[in-house]
Protein backbone atom coordinates (compact mmCIF):
# COMPACT_ATOMS: atom_id res chain seq x y z
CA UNK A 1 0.00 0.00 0.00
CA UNK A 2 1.54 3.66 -1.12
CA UNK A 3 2.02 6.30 1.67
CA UNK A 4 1.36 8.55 -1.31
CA UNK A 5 -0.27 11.27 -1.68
CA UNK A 6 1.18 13.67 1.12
CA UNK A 7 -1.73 14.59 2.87
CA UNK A 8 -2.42 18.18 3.17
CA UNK A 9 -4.32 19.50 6.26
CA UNK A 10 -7.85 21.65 6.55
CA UNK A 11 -7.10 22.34 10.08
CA UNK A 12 -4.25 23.34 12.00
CA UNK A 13 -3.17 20.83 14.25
CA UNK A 14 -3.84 23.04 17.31
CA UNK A 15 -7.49 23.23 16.13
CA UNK A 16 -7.70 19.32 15.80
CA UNK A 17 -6.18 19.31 19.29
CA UNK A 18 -8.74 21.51 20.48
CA UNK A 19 -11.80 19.75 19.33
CA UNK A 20 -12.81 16.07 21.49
CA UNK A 21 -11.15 13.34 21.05
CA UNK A 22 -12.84 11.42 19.20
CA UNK A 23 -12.78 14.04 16.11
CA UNK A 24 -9.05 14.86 16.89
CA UNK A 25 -8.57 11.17 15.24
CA UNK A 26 -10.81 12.21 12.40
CA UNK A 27 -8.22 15.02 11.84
CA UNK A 28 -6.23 14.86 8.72
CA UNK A 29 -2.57 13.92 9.03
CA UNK A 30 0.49 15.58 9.74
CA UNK A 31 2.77 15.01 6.49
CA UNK A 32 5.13 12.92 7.10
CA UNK A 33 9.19 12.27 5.98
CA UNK A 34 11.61 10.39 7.35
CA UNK A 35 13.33 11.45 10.45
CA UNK A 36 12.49 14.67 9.70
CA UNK A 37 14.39 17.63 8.92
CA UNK A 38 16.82 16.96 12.86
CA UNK A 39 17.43 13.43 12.01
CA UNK A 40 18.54 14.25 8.31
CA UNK A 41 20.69 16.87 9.48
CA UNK A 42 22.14 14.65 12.58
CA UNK A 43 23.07 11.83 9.42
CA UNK A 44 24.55 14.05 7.43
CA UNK A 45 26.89 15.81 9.94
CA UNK A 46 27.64 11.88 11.42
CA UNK A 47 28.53 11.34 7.66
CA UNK A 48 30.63 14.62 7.19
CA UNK A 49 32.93 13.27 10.16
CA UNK A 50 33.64 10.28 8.43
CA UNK A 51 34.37 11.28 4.69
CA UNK A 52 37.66 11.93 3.40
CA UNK A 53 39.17 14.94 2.38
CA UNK A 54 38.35 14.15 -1.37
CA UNK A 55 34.99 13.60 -0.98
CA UNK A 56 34.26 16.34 1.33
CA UNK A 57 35.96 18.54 -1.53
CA UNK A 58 33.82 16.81 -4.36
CA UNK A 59 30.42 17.63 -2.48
CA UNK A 60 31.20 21.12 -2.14
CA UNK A 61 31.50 20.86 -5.51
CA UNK A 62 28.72 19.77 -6.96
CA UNK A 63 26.80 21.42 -4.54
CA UNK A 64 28.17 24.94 -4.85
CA UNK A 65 29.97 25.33 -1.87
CA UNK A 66 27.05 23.89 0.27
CA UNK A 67 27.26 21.03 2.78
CA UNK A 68 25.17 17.93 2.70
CA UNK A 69 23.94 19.18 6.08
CA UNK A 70 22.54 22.22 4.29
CA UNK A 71 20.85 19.60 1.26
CA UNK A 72 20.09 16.65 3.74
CA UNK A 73 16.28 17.58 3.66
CA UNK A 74 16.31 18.58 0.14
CA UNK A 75 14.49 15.56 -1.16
CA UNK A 76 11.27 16.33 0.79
CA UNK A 77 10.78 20.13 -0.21
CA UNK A 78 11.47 18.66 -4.27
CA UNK A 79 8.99 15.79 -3.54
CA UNK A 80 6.05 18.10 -2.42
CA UNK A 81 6.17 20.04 -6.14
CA UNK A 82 7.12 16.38 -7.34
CA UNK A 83 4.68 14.14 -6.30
CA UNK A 84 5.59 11.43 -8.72
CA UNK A 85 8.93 11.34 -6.48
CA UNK A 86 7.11 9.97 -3.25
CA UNK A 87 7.46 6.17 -3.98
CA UNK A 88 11.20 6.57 -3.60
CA UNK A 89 11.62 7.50 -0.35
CA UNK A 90 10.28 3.96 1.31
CA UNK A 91 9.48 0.24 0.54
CA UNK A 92 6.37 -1.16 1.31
CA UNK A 93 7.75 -4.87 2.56
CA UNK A 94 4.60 -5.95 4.57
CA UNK A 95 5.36 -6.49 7.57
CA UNK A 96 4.99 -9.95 8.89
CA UNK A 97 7.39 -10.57 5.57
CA UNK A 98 10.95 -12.03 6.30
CA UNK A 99 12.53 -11.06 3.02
CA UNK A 100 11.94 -8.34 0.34
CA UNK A 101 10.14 -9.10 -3.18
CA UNK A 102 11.52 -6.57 -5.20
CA UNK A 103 9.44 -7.57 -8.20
CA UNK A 104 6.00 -6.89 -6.20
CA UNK A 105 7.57 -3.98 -3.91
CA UNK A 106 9.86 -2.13 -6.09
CA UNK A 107 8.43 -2.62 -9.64
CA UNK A 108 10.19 -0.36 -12.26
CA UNK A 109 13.17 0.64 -9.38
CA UNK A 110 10.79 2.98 -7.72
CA UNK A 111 11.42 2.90 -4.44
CA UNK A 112 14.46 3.59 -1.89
CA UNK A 113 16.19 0.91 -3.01
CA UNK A 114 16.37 1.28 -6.74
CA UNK A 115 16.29 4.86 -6.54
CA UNK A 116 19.69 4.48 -4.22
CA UNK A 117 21.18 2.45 -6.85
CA UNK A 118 19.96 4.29 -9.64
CA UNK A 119 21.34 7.52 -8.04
CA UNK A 120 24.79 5.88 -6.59
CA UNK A 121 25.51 5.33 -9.95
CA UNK A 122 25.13 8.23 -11.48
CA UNK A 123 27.85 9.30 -8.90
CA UNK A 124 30.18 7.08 -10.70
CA UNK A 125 29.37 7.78 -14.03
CA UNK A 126 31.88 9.49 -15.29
CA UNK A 127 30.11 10.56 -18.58
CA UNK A 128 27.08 12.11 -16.27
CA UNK A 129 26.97 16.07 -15.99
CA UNK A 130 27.66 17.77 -13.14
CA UNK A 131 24.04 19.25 -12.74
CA UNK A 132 23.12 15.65 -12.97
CA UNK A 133 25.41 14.47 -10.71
CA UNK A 134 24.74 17.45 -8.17
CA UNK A 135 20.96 15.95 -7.89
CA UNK A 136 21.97 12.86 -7.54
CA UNK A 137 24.03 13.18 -4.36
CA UNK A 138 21.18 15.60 -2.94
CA UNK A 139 18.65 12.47 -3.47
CA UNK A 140 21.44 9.59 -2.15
CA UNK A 141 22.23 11.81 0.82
CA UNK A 142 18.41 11.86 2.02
CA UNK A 143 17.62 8.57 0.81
CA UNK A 144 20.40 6.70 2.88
CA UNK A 145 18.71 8.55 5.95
CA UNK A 146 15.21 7.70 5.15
CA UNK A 147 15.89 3.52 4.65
CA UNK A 148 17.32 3.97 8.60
CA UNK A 149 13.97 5.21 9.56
CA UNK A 150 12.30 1.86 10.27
CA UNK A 151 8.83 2.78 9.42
CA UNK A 152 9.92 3.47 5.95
CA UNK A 153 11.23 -0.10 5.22
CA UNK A 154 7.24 -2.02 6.23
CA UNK A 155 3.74 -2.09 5.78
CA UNK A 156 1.01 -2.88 7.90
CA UNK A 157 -1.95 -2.22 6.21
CA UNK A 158 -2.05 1.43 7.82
CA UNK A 159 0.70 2.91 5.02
CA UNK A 160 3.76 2.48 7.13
CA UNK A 161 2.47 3.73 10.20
CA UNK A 162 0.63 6.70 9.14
CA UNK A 163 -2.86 5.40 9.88
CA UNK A 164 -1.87 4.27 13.42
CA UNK A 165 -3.75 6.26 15.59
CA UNK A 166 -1.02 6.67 19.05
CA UNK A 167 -1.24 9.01 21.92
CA UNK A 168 2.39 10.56 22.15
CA UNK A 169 3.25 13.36 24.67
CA UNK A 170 -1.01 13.90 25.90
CA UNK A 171 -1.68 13.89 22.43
CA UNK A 172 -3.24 11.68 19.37
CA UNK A 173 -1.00 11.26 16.62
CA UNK A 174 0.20 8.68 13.82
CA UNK A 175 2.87 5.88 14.36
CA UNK A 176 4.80 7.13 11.75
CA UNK A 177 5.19 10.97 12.60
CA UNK A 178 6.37 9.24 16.20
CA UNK A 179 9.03 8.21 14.59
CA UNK A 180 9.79 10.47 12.38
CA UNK A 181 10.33 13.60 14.89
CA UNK A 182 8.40 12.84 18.00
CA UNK A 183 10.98 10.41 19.57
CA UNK A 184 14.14 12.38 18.28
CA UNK A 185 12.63 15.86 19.90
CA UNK A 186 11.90 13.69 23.19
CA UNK A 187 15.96 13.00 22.86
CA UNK A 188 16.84 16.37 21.92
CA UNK A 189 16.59 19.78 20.40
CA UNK A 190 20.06 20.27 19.69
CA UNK A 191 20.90 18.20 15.99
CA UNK A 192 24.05 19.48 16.39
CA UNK A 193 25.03 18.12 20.08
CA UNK A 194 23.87 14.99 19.69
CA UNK A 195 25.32 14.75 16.81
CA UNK A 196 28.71 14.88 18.16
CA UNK A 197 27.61 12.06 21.17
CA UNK A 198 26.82 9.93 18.70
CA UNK A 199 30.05 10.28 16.95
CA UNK A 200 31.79 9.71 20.08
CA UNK A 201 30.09 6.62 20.62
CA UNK A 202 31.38 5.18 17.09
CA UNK A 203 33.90 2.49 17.64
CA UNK A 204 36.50 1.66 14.52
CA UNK A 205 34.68 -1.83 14.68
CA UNK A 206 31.45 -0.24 14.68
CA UNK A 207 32.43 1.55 11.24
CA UNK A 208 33.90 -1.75 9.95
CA UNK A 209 30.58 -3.77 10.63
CA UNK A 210 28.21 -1.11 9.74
CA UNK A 211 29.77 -1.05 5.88
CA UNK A 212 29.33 -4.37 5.08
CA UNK A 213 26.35 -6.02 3.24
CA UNK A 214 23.97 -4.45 1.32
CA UNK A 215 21.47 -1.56 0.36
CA UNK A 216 18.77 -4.29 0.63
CA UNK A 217 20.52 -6.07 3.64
CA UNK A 218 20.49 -1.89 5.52
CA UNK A 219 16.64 -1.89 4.60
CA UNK A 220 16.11 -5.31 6.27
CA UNK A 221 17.70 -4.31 9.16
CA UNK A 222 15.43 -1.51 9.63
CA UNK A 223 12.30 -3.60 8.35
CA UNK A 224 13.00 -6.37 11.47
CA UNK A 225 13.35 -3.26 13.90
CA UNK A 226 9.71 -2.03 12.86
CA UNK A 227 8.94 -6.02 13.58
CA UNK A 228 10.21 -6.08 16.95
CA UNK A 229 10.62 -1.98 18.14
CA UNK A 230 8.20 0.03 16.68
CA UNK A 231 5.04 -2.73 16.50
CA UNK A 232 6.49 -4.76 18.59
CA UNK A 233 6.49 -3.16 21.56
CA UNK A 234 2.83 -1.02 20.41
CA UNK A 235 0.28 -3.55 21.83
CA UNK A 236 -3.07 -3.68 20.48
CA UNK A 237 -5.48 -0.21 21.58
CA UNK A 238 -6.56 1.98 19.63
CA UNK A 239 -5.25 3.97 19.69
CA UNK A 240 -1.92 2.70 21.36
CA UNK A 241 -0.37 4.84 24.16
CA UNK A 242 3.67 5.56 23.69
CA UNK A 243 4.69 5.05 26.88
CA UNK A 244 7.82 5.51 29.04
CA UNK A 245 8.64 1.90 28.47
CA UNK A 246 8.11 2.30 25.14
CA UNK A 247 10.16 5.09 24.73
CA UNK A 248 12.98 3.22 26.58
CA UNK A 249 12.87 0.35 24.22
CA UNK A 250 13.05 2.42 21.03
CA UNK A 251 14.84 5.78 22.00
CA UNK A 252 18.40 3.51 21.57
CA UNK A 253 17.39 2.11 18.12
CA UNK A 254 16.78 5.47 17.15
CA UNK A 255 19.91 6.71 18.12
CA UNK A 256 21.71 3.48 16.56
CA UNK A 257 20.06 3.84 13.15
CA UNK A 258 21.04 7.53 12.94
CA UNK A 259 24.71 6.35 13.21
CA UNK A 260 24.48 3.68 10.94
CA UNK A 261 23.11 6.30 8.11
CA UNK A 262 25.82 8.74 9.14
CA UNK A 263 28.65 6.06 8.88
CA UNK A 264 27.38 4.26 5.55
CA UNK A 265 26.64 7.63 4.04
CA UNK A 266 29.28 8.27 4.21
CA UNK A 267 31.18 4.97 2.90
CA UNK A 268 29.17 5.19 0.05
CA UNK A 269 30.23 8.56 -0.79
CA UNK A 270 33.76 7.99 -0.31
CA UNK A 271 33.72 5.14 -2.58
CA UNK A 272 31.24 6.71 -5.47
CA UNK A 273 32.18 10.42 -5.24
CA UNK A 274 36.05 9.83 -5.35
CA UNK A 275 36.02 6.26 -7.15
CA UNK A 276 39.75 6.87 -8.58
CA UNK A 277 40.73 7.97 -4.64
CA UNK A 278 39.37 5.85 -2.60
CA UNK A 279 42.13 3.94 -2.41
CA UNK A 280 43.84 6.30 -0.91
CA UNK A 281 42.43 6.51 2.55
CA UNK A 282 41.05 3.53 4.43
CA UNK A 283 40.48 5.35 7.17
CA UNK A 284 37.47 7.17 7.48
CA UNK A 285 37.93 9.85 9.88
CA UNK A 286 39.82 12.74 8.46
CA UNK A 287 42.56 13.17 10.30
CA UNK A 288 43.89 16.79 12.53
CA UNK A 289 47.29 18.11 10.93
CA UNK A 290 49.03 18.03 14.43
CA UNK A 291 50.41 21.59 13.95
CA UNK A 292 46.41 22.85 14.29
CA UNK A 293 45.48 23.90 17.96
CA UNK A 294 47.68 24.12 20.96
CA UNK A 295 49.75 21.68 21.05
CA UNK A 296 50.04 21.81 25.34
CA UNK A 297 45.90 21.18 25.78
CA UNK A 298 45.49 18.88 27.89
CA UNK A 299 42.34 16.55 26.24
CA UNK A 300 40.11 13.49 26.85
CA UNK A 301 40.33 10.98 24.63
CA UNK A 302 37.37 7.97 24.80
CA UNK A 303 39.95 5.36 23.90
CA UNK A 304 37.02 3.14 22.94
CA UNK A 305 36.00 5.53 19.73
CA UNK A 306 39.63 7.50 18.93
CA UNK A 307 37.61 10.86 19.66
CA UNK A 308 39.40 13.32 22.21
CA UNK A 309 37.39 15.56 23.86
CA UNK A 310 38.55 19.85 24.47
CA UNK A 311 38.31 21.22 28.56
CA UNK A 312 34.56 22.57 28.66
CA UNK A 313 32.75 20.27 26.69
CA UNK A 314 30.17 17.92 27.38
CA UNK A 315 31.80 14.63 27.20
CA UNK A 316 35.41 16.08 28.35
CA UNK A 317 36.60 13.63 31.03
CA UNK A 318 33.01 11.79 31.19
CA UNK A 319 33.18 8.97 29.09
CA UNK A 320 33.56 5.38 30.51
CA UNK A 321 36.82 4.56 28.84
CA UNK A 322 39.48 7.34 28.34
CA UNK A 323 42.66 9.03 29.49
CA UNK A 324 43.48 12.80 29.93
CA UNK A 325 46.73 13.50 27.42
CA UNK A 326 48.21 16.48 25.96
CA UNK A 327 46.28 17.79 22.48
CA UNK A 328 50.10 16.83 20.72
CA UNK A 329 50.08 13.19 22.27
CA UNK A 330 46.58 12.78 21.14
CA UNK A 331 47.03 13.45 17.63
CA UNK A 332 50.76 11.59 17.60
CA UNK A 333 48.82 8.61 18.36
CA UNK A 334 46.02 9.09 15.56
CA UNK A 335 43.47 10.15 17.70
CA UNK A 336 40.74 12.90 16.39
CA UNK A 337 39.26 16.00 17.59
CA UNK A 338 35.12 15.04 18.75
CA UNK A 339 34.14 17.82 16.89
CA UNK A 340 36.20 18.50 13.95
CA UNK A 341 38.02 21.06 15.28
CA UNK A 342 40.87 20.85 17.69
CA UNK A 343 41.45 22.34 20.89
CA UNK A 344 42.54 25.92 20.68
């Protein structure tokens, strides 16, 4: 079943909110994208820590001096003039499926799958225009965040999650918004700071597992989380109440599926934006040229991730494996700055 077309809304959601329950759930729909406009823009900084030099260089690039921060939502403000475009941002495996039928799910390559493909290789084509190329990397950046968002890889009858009636926060909503931007706000307000956690969390195994497999082995992953998370844990009213424990239970798969898009973003653009350089750099976490910042800071580095941490931020001294070192030692051993930057 298509989650398409957006639904547009005769009443502001305060008004639906005002009238009695009951006719709140008659209310139309918030329109809903994945992770919304936060979790996009957490991805795509996660993914700017990780790409190389070359690649960073090649996205300015094509996108003008931009960021894929700044183009990470891009996707959803082309798709609402675009309508033809909404297919590609999800798969409809139904949900009590174990494995994906691309023939019945994805016919013609219209969906996030084939439209990630499609669009990855455009990146390597080296006969493809830059304008062409530009768009493509605009669509792959959003797209490898929207296959994370588990509610985009199933269907249940109720078009991924949109016709689930929930009461989140005091309020009625869908399932699918929940997900979208309801959980994530819960977390936090700040894209930017958690952000940065979540990179300091990031082990070098955690990179090294998280690239392996497949597009359609990444959307499977999210389709069994929707299984056992996001249903799973739902129970049967109607409509279902998010609760604490519910919250609990999915808050950390959110948080884990926004670092797997930031890391494999990444990946994939170091591989198909640079093809000819990617050799060069197996590492994926640019490294600090050690004459940058003072040399004498003393720093503390979360041994477990290879992040070091400046005095007077939030995880300086406060993670649950790390040593305090000078800013010099830190980067003489190949550690790197939390947040791009080293200490001044």
């Amino acid at each position: 079943m298509t989650k398409e077309p957006i639904r547009t809304r005769a009443f502001s959601w305060r008004e639906c909110l005002a009238v009695t329950f009951g006719l709140a759930l008659l209310c139309p729909f918030r329109a809903t994208f994945g992770w919304g406009p936060e979790g996009h823009a957490i991805i795509a900084l996660i993914s700017e820590h990780y790409m190389t030099p070359a690649a960073l260089t090649r996205a300015s690039d094509l996108l003008d001096g931009s960021t894929i921060v700044a183009v990470a939502s891009w996707a959803d403000d082309y798709r609402r003039d675009n309508r033809q475009t909404g297919p590609w941002h999800y798969i409809d495996i139904p949900l009590a499926d174990s494995r994906i039928d691309m023939a019945r799910e994805c016919p013609e390559g219209d969906c996030v799958i084939g439209k990630t493909e499609q669009f990855l290789a455009v990146l390597r084509d080296p006969k493809a225009d830059r304008q062409t190329k530009a768009e493509a990397l605009r669509f792959v950046v959003h797209f490898i965040g929207d296959m994370h968002q588990p509610l985009h890889d199933e269907d249940d009858g109720d078009e991924g999650g949109n016709r689930r009636h929930v009461i989140f926060d005091g309020h009625p909503d869908n399932l699918h918004w929940v997900w979208d931007s309801g959980l994530l706000k819960h977390i936090t307000r700040n894209p930017e700071a958690l952000a940065a956690e979540l990179e300091s969390r990031i082990t070098p195994q955690d990179r090294a597992d998280w690239e392996k497999g497949t597009i359609e082995d990444w959307v499977m992953e999210g389709h069994r989380l929707a299984q056992t998370v996001a249903y799973g844990g739902l129970g049967n009213g109607n409509p279902a109440m998010i609760t604490a424990t519910y919250e609990r239970q999915a808050d950390p798969v959110v948080e884990l599926q926004l670092e797997k898009a930031g890391v494999r973003l990444a990946y994939l653009l170091n591989t198909d934006l640079t093809p000819s350089l990617a050799w060069q750099e197996s590492e994926r976490s640019p490294q600090p040229a050690p004459s940058k910042g003072n040399p004498d800071a003393k720093v503390w580095v979360n041994t477990r991730s290879g992040a070091y941490h400046c005095p007077g931020t939030k995880w300086y001294g406060k993670t649950k494996e790390g040593e305090y070192m000078t800013q010099k030692q830190a980067q003489e051993k190949g550690y790197h700055p939390a947040y791009k930057e080293p200490c001044l």
